[in-house]
C-alpha atoms as a PDB file:
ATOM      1  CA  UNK A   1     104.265 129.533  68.316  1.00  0.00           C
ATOM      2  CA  UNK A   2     105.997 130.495  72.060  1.00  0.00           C
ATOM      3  CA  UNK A   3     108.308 128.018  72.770  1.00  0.00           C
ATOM      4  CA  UNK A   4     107.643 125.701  76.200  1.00  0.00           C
ATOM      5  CA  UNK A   5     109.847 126.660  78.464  1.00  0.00           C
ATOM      6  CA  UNK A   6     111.202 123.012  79.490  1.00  0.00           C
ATOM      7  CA  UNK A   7     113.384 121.701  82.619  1.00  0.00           C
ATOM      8  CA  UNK A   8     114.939 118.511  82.647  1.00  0.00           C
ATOM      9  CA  UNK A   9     115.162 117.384  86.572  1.00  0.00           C
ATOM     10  CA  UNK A  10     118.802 116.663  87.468  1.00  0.00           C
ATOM     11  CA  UNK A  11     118.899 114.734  90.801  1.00  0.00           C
ATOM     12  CA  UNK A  12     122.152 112.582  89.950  1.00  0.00           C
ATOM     13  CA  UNK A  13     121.251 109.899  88.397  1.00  0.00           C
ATOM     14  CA  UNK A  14     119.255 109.798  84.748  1.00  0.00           C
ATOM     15  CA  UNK A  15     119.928 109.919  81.111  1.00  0.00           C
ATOM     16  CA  UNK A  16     119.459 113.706  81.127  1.00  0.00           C
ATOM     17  CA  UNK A  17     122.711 114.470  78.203  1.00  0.00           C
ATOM     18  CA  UNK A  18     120.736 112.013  75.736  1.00  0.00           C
ATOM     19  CA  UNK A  19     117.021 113.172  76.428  1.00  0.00           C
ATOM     20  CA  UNK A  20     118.241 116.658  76.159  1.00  0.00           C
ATOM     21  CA  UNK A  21     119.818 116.054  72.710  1.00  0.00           C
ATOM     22  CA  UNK A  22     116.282 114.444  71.568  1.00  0.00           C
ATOM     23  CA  UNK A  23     114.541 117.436  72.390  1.00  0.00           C
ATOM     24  CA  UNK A  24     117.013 120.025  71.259  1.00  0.00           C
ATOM     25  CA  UNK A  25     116.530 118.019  68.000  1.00  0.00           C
ATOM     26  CA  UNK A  26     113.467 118.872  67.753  1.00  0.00           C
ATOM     27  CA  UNK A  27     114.236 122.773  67.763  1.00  0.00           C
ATOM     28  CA  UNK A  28     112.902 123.559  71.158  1.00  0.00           C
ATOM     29  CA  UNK A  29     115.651 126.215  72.491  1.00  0.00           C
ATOM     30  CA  UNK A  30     114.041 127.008  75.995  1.00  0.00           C
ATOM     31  CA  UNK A  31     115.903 123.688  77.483  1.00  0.00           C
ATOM     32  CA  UNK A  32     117.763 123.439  80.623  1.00  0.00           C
ATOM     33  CA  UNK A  33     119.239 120.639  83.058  1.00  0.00           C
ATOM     34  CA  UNK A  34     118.899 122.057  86.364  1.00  0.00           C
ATOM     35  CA  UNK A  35     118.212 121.178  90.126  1.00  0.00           C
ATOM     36  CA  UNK A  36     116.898 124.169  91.261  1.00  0.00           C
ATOM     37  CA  UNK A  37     114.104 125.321  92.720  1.00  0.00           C
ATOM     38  CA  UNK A  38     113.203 128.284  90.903  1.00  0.00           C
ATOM     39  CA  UNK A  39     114.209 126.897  87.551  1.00  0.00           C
ATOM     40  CA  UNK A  40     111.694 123.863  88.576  1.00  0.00           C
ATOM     41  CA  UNK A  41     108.818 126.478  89.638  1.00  0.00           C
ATOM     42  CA  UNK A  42     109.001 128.525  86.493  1.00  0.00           C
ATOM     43  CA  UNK A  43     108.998 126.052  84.116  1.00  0.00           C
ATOM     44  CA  UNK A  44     106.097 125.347  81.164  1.00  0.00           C
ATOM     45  CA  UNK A  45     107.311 121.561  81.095  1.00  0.00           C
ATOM     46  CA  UNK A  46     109.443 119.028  83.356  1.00  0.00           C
ATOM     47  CA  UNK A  47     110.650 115.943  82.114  1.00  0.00           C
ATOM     48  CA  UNK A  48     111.963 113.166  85.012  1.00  0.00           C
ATOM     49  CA  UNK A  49     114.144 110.988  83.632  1.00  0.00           C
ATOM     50  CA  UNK A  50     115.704 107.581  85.116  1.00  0.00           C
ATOM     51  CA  UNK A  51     118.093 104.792  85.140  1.00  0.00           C
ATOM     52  CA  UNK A  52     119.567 102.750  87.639  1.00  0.00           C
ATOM     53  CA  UNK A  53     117.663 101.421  90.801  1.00  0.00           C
ATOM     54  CA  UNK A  54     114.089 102.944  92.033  1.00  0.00           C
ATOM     55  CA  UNK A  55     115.729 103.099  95.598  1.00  0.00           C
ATOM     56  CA  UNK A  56     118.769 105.430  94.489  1.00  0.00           C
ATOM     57  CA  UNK A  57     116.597 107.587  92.190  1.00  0.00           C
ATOM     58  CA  UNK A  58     114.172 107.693  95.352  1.00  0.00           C
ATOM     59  CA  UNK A  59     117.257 108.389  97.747  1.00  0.00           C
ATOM     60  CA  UNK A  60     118.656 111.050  95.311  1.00  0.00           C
ATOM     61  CA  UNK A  61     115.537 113.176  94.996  1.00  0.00           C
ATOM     62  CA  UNK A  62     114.667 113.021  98.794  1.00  0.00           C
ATOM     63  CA  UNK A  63     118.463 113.871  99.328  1.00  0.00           C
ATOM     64  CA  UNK A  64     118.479 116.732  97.704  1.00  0.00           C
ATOM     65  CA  UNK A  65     115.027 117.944  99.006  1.00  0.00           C
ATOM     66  CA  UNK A  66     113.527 117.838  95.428  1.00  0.00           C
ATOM     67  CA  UNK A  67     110.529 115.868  95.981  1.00  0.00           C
ATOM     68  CA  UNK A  68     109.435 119.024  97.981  1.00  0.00           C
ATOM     69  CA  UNK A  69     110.018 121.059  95.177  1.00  0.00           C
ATOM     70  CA  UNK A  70     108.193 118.524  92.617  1.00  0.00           C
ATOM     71  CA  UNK A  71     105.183 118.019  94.647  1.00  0.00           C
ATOM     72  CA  UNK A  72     105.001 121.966  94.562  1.00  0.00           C
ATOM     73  CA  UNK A  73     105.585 122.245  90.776  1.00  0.00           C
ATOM     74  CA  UNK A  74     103.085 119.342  90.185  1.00  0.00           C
ATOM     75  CA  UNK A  75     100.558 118.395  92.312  1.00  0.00           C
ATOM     76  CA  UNK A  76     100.037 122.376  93.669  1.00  0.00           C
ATOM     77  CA  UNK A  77     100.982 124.163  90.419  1.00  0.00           C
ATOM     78  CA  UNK A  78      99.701 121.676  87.862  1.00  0.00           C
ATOM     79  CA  UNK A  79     102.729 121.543  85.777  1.00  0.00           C
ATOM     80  CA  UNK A  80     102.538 118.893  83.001  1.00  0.00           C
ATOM     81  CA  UNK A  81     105.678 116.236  83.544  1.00  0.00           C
ATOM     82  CA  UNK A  82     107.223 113.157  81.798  1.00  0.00           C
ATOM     83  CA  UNK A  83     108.208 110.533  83.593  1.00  0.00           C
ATOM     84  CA  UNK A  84     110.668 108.201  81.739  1.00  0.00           C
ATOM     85  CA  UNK A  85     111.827 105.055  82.573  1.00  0.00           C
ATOM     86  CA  UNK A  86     112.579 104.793  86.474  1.00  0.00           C
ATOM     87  CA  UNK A  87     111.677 108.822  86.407  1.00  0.00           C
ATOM     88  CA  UNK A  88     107.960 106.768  85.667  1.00  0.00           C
ATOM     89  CA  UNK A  89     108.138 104.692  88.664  1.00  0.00           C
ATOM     90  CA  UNK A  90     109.351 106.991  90.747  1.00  0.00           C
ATOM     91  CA  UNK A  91     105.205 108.593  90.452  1.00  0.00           C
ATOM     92  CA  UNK A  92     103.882 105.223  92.162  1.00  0.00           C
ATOM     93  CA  UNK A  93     103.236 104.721  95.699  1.00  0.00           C
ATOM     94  CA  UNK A  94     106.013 101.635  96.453  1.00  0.00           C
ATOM     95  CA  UNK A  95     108.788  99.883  94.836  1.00  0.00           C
ATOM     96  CA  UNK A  96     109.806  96.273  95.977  1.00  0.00           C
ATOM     97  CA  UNK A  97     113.402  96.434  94.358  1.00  0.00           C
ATOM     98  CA  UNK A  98     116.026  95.792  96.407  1.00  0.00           C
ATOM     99  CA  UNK A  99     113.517  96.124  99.584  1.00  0.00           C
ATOM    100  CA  UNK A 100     110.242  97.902 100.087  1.00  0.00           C
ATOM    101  CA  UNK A 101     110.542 101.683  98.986  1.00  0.00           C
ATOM    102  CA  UNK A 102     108.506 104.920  98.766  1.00  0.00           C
ATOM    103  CA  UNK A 103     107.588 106.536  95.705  1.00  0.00           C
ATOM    104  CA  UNK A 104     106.045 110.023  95.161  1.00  0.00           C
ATOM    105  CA  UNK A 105     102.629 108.759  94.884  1.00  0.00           C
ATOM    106  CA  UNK A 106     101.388 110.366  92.427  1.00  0.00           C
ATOM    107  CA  UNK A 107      99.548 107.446  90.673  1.00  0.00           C
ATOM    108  CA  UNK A 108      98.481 104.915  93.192  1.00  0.00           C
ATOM    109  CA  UNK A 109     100.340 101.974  92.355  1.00  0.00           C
ATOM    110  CA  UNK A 110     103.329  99.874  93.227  1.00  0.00           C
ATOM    111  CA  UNK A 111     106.571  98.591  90.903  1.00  0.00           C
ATOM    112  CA  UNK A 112     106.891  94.839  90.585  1.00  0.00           C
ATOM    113  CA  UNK A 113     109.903  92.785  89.503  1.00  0.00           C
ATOM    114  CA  UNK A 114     108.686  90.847  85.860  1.00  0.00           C
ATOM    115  CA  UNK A 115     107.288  87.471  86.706  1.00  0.00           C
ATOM    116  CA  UNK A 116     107.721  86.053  82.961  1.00  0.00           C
ATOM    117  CA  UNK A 117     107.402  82.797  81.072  1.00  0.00           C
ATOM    118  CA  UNK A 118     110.190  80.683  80.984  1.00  0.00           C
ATOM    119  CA  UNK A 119     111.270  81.841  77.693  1.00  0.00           C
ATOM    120  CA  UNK A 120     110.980  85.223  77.868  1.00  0.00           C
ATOM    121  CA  UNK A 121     114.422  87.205  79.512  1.00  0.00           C
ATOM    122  CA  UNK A 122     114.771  89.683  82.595  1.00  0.00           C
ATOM    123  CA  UNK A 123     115.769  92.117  81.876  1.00  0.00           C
ATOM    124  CA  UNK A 124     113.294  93.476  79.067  1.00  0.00           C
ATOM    125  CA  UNK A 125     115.826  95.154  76.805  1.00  0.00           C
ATOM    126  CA  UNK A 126     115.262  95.914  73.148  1.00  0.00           C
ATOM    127  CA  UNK A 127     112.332  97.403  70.695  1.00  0.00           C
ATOM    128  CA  UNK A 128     108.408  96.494  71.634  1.00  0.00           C
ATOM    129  CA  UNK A 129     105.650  97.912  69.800  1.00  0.00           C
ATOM    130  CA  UNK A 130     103.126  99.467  71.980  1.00  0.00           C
ATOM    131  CA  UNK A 131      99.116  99.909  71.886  1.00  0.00           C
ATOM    132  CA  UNK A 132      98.108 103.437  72.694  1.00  0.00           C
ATOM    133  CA  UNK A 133      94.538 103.008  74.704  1.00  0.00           C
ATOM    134  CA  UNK A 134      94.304 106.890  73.698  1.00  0.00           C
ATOM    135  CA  UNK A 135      95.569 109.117  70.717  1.00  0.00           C
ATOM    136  CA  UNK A 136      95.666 111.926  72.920  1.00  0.00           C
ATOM    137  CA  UNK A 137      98.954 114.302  73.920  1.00  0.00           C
ATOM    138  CA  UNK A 138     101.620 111.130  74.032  1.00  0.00           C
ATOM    139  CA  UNK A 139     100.607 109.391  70.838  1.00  0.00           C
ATOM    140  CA  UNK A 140      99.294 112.252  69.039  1.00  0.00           C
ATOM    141  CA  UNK A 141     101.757 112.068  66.458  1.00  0.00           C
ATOM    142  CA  UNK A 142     102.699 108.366  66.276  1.00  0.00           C
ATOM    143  CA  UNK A 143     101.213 105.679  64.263  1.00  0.00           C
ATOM    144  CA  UNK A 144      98.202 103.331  65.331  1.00  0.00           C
ATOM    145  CA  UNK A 145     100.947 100.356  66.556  1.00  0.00           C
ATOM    146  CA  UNK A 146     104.529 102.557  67.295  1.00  0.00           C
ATOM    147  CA  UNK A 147     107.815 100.756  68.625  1.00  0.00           C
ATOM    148  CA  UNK A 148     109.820 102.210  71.426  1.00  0.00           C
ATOM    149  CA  UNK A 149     113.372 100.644  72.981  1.00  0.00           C
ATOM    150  CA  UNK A 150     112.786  99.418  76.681  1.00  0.00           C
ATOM    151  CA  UNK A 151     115.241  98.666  79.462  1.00  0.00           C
ATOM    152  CA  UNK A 152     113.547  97.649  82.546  1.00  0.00           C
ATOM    153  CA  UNK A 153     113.352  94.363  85.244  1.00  0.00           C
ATOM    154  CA  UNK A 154     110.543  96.005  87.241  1.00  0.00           C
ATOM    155  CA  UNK A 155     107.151  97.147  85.737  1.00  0.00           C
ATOM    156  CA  UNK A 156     104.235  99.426  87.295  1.00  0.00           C
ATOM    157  CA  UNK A 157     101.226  98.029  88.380  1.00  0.00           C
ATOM    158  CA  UNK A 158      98.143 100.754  88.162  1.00  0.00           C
ATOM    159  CA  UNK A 159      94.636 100.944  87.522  1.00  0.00           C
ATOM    160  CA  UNK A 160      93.900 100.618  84.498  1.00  0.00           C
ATOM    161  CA  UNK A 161      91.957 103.514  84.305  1.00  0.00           C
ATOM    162  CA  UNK A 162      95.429 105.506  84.955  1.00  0.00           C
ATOM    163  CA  UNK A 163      96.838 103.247  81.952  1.00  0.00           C
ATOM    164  CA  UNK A 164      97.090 104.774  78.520  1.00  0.00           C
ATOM    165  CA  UNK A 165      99.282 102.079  76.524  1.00  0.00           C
ATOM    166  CA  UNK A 166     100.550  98.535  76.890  1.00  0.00           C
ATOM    167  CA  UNK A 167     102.822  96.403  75.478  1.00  0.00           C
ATOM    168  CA  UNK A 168     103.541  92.715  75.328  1.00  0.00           C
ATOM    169  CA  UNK A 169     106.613  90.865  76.162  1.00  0.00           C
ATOM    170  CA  UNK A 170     105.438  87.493  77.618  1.00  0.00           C
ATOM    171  CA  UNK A 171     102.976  89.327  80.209  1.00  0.00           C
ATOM    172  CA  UNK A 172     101.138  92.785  79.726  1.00  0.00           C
ATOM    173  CA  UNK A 173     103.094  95.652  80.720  1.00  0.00           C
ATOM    174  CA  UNK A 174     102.067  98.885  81.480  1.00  0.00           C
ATOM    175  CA  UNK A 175     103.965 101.310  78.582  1.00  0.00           C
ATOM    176  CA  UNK A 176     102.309 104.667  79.623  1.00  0.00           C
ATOM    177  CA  UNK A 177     100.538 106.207  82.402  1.00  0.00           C
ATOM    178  CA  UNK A 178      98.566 109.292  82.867  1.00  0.00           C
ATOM    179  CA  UNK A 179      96.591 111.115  85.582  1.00  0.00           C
ATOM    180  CA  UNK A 180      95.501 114.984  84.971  1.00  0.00           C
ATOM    181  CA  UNK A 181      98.789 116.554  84.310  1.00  0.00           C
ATOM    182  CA  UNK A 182     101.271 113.918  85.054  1.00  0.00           C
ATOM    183  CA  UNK A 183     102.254 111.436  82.538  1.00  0.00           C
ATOM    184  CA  UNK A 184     104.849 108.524  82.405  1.00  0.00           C
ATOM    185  CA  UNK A 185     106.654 106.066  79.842  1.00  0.00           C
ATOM    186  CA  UNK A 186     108.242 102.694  80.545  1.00  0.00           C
ATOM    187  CA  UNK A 187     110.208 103.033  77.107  1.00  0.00           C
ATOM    188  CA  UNK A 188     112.349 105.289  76.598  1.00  0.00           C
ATOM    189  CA  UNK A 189     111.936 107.575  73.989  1.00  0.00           C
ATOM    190  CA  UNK A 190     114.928 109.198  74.087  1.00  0.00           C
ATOM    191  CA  UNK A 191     116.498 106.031  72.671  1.00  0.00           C
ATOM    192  CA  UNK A 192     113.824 105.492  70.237  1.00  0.00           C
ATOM    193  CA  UNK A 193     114.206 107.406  67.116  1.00  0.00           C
ATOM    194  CA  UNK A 194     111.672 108.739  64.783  1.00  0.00           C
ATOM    195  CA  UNK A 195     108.670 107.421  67.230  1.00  0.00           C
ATOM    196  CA  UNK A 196     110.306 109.042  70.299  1.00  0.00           C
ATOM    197  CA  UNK A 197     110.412 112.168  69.041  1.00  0.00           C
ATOM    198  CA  UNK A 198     106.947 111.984  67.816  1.00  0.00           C
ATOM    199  CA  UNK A 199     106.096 111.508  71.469  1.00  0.00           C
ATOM    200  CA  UNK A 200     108.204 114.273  72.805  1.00  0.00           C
ATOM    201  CA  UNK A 201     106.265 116.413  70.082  1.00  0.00           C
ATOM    202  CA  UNK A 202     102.769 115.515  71.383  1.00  0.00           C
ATOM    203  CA  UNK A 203     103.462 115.929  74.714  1.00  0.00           C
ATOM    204  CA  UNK A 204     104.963 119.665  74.425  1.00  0.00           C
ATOM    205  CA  UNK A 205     102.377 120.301  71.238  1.00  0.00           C
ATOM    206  CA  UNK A 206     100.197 119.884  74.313  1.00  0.00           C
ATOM    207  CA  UNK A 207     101.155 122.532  76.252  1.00  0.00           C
ATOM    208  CA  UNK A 208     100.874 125.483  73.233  1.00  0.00           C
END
């Protein structure tokens, strides 16, 4: 089987050292970190990760003109994409941390700060297991009720029909999002062992 040829977006900010060793771990050879344009354009697969604040993210790809370059690659060219973590909320429409902020909007939606029950902590940090709504390309390979590790204070608020599995943790949460080519993870899979690379195996099983 032709390997995917796969580009991990470097804007500056992201866990892009760790998801690269999770896919390399996998076998897939055709792996770069890059920023450029071309690299971004030719690619079978881009994965966006995230950590930190939606408004640096958000400032970081703008900065560097890559939103540009990822509207091209996605919306235009209809390259399948991963959003992880903030690299997922970065695809809504707003952001209210730290101030009102724009997002690619490529899912209609907005990211909320948690509103949980007394007893349950901000942030969400630690291991959650998470419904799949749909077996297909994500949770291909995992079982009916997989764990993941999240690390988040803000969640994304979508239509459900954009919604493809939740978790629990005092409120729903939105765990994974999809529309057409573009798909997103709250979790991060990266950090999630055996389950995490299941996922990373769906999603680029998908593009073969």
């Amino acid at each position: 089987m032709k390997q995917p040829r796969i580009i991990i977006v470097d804007y500056g900010i992201g866990n892009t050292f760790s998801v690269s060793n999770a896919i390399i771990a996998l076998g897939y050879r055709k792996l770069k970190i890059s920023s450029a344009e071309s690299d971004i354009l030719s690619a079978d697969a881009l994965i966006l990760p995230g950590v930190g604040s939606f408004e640096a993210c958000a400032s970081n790809l703008r900065e560097r003109q890559l939103d540009a370059v990822l509207n091209e690659a996605v919306l235009a060219r209809s390259k399948p994409i991963l959003g992880i973590c903030v690299g997922m909320q970065l695809m809504a429409t707003s952001s209210e941390e730290n101030g009102l902020h724009v997002g690619l909007d490529w899912i209609p939606g907005r990211v909320v700060k948690l509103a949980l029950p007394e007893k349950y902590a901000v942030p969400h940090v630690g291991w959650n297991d998470v419904r799949p709504r749909t077996k297909e390309i994500l949770f291909s390979r995992t079982s009916e009720l997989p764990n993941f590790y999240f690390d988040h204070s803000y969640h994304y608020q979508c239509d459900s029909a954009f919604v493809t599995a939740e978790c629990e943790y005092g409120i729903p949460i939105n765990a994974a999002i999809q529309k057409n080519n573009i798909h997103g993870v709250q979790f991060h899979p990266e950090k999630s062992q055996s389950n995490g690379l299941r996922l990373f195996r769906g999603f680029f099983n998908s593009i073969a």
